[in-house]
N, C-alpha and C. Protein backbone atom coordinates (compact mmCIF):
# COMPACT_ATOMS: atom_id res chain seq x y z
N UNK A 1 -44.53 23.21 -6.99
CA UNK A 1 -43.79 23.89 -8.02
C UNK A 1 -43.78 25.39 -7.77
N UNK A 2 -45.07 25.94 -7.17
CA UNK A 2 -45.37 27.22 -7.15
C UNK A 2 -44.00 27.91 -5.82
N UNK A 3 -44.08 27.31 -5.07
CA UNK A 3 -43.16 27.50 -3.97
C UNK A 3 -41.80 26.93 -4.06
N UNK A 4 -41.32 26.31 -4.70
CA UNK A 4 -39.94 26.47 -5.21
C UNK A 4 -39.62 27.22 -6.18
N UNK A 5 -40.11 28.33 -7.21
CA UNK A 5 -40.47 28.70 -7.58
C UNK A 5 -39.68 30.16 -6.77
N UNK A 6 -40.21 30.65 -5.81
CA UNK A 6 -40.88 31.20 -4.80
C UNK A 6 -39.15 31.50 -4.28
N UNK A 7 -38.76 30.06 -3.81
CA UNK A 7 -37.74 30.09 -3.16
C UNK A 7 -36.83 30.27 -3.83
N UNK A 8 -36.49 30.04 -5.21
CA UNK A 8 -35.74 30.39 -6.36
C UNK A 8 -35.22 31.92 -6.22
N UNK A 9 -37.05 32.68 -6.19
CA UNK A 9 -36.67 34.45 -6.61
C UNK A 9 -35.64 34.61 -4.95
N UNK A 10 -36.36 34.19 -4.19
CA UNK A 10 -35.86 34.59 -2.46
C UNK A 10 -34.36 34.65 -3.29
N UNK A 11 -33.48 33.49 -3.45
CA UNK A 11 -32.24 33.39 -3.03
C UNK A 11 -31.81 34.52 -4.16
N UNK A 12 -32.41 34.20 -5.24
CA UNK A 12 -31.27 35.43 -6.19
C UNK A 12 -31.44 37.12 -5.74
N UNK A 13 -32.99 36.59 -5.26
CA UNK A 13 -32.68 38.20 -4.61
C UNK A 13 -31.62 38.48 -3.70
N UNK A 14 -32.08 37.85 -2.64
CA UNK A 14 -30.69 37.56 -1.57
C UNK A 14 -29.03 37.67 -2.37
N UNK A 15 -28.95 37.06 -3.19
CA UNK A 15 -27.95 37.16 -4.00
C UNK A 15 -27.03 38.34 -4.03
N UNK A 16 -28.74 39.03 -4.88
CA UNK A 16 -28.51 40.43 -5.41
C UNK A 16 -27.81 41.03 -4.86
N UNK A 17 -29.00 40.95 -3.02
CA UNK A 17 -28.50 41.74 -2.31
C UNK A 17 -27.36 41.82 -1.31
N UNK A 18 -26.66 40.88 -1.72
CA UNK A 18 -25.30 40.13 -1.38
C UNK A 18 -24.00 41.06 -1.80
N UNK A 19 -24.19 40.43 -3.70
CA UNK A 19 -23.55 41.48 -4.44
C UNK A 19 -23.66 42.85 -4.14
N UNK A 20 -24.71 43.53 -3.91
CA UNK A 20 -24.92 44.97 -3.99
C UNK A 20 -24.05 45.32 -2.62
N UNK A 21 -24.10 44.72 -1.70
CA UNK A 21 -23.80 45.10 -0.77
C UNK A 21 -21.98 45.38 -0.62
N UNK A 22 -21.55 44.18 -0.98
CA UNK A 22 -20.15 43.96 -1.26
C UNK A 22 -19.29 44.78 -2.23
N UNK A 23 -20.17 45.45 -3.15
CA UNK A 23 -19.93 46.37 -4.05
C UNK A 23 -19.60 47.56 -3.22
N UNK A 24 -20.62 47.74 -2.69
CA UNK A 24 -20.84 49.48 -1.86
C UNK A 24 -20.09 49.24 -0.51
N UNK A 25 -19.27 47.85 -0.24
CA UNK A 25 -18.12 48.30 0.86
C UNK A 25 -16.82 47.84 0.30
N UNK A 26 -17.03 47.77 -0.72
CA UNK A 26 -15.52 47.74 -1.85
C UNK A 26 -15.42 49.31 -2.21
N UNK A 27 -16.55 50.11 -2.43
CA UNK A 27 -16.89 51.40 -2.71
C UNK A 27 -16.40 52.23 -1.66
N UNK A 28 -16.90 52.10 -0.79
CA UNK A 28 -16.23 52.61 0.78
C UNK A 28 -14.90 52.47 1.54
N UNK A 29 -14.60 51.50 0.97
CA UNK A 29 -13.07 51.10 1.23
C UNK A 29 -12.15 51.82 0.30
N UNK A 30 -12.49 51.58 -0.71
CA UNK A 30 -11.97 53.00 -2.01
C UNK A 30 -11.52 54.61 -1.64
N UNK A 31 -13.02 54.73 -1.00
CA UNK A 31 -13.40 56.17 -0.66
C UNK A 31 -11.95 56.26 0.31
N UNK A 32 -12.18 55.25 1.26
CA UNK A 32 -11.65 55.80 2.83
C UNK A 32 -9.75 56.33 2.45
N UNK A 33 -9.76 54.96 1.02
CA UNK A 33 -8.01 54.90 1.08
C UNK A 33 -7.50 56.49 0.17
N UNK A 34 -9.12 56.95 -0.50
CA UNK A 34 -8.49 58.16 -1.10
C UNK A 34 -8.51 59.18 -0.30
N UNK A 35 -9.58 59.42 0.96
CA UNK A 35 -9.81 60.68 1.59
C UNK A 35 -8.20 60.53 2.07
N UNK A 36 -7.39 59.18 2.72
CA UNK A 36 -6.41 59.12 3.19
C UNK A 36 -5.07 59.84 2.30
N UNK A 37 -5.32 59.17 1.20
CA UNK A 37 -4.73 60.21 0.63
C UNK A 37 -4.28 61.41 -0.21
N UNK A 38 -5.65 61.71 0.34
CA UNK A 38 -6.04 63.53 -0.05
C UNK A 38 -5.32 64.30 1.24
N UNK A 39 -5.76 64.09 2.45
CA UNK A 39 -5.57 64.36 3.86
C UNK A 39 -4.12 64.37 3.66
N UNK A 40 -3.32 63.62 3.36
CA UNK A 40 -1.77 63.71 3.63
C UNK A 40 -1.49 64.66 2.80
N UNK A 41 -1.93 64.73 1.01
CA UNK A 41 -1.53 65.46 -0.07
C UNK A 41 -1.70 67.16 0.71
N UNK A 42 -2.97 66.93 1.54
CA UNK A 42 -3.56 68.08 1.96
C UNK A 42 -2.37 69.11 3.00
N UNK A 43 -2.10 67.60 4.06
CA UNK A 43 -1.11 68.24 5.28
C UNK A 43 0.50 68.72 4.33
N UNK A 44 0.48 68.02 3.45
CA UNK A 44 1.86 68.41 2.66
C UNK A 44 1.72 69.67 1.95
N UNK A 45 1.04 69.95 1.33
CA UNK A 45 0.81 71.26 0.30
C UNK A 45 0.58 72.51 1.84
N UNK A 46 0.15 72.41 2.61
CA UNK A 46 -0.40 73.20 3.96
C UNK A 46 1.31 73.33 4.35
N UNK A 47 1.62 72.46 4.98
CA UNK A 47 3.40 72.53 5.30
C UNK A 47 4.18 73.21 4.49
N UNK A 48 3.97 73.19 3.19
CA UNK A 48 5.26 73.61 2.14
C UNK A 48 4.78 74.81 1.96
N UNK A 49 3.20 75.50 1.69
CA UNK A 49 2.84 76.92 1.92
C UNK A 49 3.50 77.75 3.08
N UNK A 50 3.27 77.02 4.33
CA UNK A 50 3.82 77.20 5.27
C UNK A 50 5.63 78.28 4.86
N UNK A 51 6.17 77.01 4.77
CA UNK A 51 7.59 77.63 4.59
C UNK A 51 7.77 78.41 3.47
N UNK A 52 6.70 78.73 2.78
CA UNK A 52 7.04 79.57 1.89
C UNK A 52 6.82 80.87 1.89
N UNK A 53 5.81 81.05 2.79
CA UNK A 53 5.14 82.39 3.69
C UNK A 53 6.26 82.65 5.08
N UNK A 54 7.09 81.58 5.57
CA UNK A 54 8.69 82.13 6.56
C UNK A 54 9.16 82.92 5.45
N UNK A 55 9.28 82.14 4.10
CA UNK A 55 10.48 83.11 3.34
C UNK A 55 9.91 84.53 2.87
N UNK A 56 8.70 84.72 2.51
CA UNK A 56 8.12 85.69 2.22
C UNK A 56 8.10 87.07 3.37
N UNK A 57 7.77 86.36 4.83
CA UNK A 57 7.85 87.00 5.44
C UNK A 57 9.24 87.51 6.08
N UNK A 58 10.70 86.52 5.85
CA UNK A 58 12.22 87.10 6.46
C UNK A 58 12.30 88.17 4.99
N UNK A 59 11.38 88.33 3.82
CA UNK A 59 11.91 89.33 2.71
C UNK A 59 11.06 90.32 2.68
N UNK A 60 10.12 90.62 4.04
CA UNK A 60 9.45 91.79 4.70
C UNK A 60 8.04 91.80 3.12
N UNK A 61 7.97 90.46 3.06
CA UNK A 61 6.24 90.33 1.80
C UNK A 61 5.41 89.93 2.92
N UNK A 62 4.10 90.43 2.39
CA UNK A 62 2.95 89.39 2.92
C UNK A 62 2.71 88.16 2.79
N UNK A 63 2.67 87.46 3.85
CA UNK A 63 2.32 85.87 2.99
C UNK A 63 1.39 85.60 2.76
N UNK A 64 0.86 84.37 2.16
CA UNK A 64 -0.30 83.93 1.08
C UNK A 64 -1.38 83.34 2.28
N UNK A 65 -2.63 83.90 1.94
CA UNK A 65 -3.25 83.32 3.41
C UNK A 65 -4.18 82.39 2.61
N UNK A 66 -4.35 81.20 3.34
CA UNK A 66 -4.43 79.69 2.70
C UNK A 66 -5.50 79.54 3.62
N UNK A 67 -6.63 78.57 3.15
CA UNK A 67 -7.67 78.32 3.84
C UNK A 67 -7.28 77.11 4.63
N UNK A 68 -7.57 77.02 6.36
CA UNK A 68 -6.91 76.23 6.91
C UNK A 68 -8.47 74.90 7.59
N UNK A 69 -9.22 75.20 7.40
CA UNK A 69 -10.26 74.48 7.59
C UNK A 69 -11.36 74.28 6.35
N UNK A 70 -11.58 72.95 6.39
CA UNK A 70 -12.13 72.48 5.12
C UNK A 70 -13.80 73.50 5.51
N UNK A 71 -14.49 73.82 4.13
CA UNK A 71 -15.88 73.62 4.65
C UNK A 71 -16.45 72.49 5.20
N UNK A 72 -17.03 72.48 6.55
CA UNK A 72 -17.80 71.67 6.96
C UNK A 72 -19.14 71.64 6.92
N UNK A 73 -19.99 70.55 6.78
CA UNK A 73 -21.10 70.35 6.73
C UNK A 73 -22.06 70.76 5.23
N UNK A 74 -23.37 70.87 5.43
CA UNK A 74 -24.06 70.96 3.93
C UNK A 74 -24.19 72.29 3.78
N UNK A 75 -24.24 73.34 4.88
CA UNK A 75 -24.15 74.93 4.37
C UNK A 75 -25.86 75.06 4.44
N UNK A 76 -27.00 74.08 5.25
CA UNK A 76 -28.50 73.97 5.06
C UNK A 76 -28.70 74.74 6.52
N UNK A 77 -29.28 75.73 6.31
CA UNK A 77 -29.70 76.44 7.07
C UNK A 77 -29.13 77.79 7.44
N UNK A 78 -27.71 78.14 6.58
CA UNK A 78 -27.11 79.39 6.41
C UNK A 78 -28.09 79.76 5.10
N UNK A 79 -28.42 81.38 5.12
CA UNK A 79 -29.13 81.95 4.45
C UNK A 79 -28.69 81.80 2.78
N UNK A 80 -29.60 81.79 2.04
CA UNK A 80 -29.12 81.34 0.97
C UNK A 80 -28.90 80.01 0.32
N UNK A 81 -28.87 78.94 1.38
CA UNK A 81 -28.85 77.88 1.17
C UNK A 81 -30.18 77.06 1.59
N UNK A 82 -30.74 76.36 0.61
CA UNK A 82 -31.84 75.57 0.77
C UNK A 82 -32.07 74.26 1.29
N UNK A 83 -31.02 73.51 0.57
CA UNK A 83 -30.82 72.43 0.59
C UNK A 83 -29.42 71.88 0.88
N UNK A 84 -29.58 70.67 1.09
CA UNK A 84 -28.04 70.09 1.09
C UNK A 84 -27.50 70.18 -0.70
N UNK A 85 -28.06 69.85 -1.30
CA UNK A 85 -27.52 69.81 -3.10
C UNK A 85 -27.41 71.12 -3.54
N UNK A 86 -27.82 72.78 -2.40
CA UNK A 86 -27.76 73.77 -3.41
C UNK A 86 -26.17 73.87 -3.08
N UNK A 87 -25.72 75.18 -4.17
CA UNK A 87 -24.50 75.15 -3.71
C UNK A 87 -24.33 76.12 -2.89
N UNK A 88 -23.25 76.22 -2.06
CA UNK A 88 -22.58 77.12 -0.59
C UNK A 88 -22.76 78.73 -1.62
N UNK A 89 -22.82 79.55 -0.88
CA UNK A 89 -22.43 80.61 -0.74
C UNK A 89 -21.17 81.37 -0.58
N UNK A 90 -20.36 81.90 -1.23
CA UNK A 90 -19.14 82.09 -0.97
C UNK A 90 -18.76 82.73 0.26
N UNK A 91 -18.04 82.66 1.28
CA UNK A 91 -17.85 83.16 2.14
C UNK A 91 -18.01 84.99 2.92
N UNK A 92 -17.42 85.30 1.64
CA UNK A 92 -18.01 87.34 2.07
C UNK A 92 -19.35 87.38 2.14
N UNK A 93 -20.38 86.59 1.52
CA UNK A 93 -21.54 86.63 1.66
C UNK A 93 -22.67 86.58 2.49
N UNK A 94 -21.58 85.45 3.03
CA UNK A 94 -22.88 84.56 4.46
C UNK A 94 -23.66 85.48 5.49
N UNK A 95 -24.97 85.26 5.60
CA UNK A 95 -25.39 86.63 6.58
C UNK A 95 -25.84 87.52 5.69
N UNK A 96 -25.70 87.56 4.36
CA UNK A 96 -26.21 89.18 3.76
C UNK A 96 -27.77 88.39 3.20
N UNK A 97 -28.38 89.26 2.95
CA UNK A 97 -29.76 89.01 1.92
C UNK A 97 -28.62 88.96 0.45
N UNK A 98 -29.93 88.15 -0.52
CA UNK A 98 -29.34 88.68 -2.11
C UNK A 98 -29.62 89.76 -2.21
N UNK A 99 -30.06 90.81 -2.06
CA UNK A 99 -30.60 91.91 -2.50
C UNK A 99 -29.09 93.10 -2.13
N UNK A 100 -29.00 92.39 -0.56
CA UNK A 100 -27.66 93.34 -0.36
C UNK A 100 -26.51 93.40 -1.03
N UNK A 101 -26.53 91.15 -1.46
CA UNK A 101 -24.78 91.04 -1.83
C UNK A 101 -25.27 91.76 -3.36
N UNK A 102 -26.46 92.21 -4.21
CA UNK A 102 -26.52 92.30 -5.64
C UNK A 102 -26.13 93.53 -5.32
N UNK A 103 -26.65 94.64 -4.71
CA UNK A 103 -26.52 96.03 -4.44
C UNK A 103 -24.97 96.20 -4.16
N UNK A 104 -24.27 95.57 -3.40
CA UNK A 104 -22.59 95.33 -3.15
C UNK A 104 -21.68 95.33 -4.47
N UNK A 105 -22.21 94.28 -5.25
CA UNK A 105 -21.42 93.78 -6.60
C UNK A 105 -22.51 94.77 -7.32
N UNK A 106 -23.14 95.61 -7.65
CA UNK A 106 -23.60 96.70 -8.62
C UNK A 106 -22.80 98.36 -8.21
N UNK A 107 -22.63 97.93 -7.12
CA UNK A 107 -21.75 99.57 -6.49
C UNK A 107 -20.40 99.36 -6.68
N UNK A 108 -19.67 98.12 -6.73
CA UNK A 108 -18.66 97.93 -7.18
C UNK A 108 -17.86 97.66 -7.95
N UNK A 109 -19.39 97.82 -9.64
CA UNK A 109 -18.63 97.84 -10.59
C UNK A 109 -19.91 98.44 -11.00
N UNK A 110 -19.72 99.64 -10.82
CA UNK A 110 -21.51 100.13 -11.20
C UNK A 110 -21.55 100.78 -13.04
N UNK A 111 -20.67 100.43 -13.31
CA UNK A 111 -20.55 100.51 -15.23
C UNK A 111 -20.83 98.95 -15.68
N UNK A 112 -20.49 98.20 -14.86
CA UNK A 112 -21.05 97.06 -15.50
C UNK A 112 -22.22 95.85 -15.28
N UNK A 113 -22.78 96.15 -16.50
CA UNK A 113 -24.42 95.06 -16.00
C UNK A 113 -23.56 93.48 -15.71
N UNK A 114 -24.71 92.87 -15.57
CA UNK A 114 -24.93 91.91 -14.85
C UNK A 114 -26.36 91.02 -14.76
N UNK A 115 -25.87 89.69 -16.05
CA UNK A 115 -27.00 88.85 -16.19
C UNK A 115 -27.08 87.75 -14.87
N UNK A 116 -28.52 87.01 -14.81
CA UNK A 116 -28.54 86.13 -13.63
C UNK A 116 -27.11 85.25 -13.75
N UNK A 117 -26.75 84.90 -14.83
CA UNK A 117 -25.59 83.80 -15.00
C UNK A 117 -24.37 83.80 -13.96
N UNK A 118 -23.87 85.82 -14.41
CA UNK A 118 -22.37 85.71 -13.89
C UNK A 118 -23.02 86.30 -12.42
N UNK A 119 -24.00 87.18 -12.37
CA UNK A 119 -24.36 87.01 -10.37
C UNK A 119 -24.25 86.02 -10.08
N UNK A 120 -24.80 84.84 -10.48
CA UNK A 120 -24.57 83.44 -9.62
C UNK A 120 -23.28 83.05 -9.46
N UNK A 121 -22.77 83.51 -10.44
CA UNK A 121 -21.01 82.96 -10.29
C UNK A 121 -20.41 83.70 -8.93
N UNK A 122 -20.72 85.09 -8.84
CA UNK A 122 -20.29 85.72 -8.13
C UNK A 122 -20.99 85.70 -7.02
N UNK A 123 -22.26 85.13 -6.30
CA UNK A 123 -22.50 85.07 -5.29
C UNK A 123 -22.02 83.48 -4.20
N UNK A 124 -22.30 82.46 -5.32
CA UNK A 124 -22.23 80.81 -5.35
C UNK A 124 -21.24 80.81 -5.83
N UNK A 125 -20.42 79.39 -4.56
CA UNK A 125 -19.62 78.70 -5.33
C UNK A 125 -19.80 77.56 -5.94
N UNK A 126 -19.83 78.12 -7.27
CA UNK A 126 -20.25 76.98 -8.35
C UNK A 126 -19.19 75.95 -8.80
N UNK A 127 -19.29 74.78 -8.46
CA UNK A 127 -18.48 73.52 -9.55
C UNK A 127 -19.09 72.52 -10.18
N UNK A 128 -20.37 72.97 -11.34
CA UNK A 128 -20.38 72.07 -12.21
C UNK A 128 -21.99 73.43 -13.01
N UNK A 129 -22.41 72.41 -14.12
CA UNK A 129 -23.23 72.88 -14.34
C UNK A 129 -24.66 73.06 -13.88
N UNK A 130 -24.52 71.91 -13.24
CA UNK A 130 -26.38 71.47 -12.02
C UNK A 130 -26.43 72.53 -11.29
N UNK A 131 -25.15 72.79 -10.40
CA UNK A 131 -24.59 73.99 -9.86
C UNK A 131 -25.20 74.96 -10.34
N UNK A 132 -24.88 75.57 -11.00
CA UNK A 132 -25.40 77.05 -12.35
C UNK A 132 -26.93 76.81 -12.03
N UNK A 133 -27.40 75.75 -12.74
CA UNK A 133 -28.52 75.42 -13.06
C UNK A 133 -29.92 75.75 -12.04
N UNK A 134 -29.12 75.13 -10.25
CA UNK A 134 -29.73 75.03 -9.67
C UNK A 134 -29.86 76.50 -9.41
N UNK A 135 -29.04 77.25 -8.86
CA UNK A 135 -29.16 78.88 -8.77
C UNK A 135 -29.70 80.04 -9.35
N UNK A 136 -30.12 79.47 -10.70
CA UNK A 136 -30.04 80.62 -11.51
C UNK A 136 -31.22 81.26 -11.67
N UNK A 137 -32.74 80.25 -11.33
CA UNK A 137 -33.75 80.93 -11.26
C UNK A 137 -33.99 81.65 -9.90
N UNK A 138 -32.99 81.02 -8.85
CA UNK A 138 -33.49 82.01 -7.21
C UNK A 138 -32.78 83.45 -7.66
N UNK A 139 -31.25 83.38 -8.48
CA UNK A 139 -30.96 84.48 -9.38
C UNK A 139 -31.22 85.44 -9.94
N UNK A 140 -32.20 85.19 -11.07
CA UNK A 140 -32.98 85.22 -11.87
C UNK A 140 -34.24 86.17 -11.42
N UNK A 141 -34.74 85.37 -10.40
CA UNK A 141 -36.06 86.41 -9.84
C UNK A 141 -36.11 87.09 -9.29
N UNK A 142 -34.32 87.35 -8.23
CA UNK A 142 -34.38 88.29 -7.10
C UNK A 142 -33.79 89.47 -8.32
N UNK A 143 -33.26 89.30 -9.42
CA UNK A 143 -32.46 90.78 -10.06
C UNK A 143 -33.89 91.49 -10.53
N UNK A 144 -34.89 90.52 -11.09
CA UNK A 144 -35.97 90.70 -11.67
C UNK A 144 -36.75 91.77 -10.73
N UNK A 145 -36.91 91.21 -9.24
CA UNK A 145 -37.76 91.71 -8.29
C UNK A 145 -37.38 93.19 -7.78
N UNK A 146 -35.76 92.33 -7.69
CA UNK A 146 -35.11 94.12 -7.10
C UNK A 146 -35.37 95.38 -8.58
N UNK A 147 -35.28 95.15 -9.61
CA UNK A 147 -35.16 96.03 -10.93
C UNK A 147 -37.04 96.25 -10.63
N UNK A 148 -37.75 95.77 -10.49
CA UNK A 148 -39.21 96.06 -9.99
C UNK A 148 -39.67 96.62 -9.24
N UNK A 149 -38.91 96.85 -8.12
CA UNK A 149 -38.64 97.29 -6.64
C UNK A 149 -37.70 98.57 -6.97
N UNK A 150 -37.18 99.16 -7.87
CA UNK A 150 -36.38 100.11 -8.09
C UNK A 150 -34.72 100.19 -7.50
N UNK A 151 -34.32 98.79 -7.15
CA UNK A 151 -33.41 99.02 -6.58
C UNK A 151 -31.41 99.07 -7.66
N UNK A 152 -32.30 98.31 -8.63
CA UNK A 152 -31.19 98.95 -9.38
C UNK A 152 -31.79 98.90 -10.98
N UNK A 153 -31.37 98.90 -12.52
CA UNK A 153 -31.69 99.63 -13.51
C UNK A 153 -31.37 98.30 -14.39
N UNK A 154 -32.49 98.31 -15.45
CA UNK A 154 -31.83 97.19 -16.83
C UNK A 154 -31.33 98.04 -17.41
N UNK A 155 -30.09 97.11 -17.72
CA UNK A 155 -29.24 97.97 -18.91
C UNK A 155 -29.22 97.20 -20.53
N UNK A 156 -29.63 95.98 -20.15
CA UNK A 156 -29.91 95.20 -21.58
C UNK A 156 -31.11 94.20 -21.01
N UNK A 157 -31.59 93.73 -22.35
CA UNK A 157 -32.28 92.17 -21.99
C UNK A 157 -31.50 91.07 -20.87
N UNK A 158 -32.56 90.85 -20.12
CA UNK A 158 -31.84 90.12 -18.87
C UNK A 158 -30.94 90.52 -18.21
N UNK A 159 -30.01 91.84 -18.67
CA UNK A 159 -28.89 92.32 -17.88
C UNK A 159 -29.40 93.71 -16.84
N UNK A 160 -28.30 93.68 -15.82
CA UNK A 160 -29.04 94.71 -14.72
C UNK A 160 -27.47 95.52 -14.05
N UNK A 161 -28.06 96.51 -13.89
CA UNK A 161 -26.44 97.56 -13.20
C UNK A 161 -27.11 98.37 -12.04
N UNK A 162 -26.19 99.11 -11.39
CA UNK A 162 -26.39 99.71 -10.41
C UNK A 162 -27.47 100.94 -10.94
N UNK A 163 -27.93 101.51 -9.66
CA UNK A 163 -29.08 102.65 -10.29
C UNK A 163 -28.49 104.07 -10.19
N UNK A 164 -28.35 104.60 -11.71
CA UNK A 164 -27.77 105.98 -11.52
C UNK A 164 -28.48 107.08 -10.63
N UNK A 165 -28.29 107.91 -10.07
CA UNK A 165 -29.40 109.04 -9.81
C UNK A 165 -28.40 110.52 -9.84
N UNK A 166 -29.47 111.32 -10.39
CA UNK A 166 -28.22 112.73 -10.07
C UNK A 166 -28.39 113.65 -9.24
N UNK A 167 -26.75 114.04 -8.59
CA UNK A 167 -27.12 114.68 -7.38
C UNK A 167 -26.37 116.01 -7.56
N UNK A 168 -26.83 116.81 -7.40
CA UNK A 168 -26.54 118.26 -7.93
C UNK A 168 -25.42 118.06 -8.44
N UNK A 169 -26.22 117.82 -9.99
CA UNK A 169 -25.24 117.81 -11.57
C UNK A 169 -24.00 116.64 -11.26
N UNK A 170 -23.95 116.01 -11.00
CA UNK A 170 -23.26 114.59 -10.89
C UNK A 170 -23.81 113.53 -10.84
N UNK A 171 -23.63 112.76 -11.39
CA UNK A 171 -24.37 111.41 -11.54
C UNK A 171 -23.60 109.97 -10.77
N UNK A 172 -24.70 109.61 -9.83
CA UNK A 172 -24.45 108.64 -8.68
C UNK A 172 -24.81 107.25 -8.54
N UNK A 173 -23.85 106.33 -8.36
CA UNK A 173 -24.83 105.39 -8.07
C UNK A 173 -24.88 105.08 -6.87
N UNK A 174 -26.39 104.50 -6.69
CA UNK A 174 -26.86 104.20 -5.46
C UNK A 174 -26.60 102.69 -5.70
């Protein structure tokens, strides 16, 4: 009894793992027919930009410059990125420390502070909230560290701006 029993759990497991399996290449088959047609939606919207940047350019405009290569890969091992789940770094960024891109975006709007929230927006490209979530304390500690470090000034609770200094009777930011 004990061993039929036995052989009972075997098969439904087997079962299970029957179903599960058939699921996740019904899942994959899904995937493949949408990347297919994303990829075409993709080559079509790319083509019709196309001719719309000829016409821009026979009416002596600049044309619209369109990103022509997807991001590839997880972005793990470009600076700034930790993991495969953190999110990318926006492109002007790649290569800088945070300390530089914060000092960049404080000189370039040096009247306006800047909580960890919207730095993350502006350093990360964020699409969702985990996103936010995940960033906001590496965020968070470098505005903290640099404002500790003197490199730039609180201007409110949690908020931070460029650092004034004055230089014969004018006031600068560094």
């Amino acid at each position: 009894m004990n061993n039929n029993n036995g052989n009972n759990d075997n098969k439904a497991f087997l079962l299970q793992l029957h179903m599960r399996a058939q699921q996740k290449a019904n899942e994959y088959a899904e995937l493949l027919h949408e990347k297919q047609r994303l990829d075409m939606r993709i080559e079509r919207t790319k083509e019709y930009v196309e001719q719309l940047n000829n016409f821009l350019r026979a009416e002596g405009e600049e044309p619209i410059q369109i990103k022509t290569t997807p991001q590839q890969g997880s972005g793990v091992g470009k600076p700034g990125n930790r993991s495969k789940a953190f999110p990318l770094r926006k492109a002007q960024w790649e290569g800088m420390s945070i300390n530089e891109i914060i000092v960049d975006t404080f000189n370039a709007s040096p009247n306006v502070p800047f909580d960890a929230n919207s730095m993350a927006r502006v350093i990360y490209e964020i699409q969702s909230n985990s996103d936010l979530k995940m960033v906001m304390r590496n965020t968070r500690s470098a505005l903290q560290r640099g404002y500790r470090d003197g490199l730039w000034e609180r201007a409110d609770r949690g908020k931070y701006k460029a650092k004034a200094i004055e230089r014969q009777g004018e006031l600068v930011h560094n």
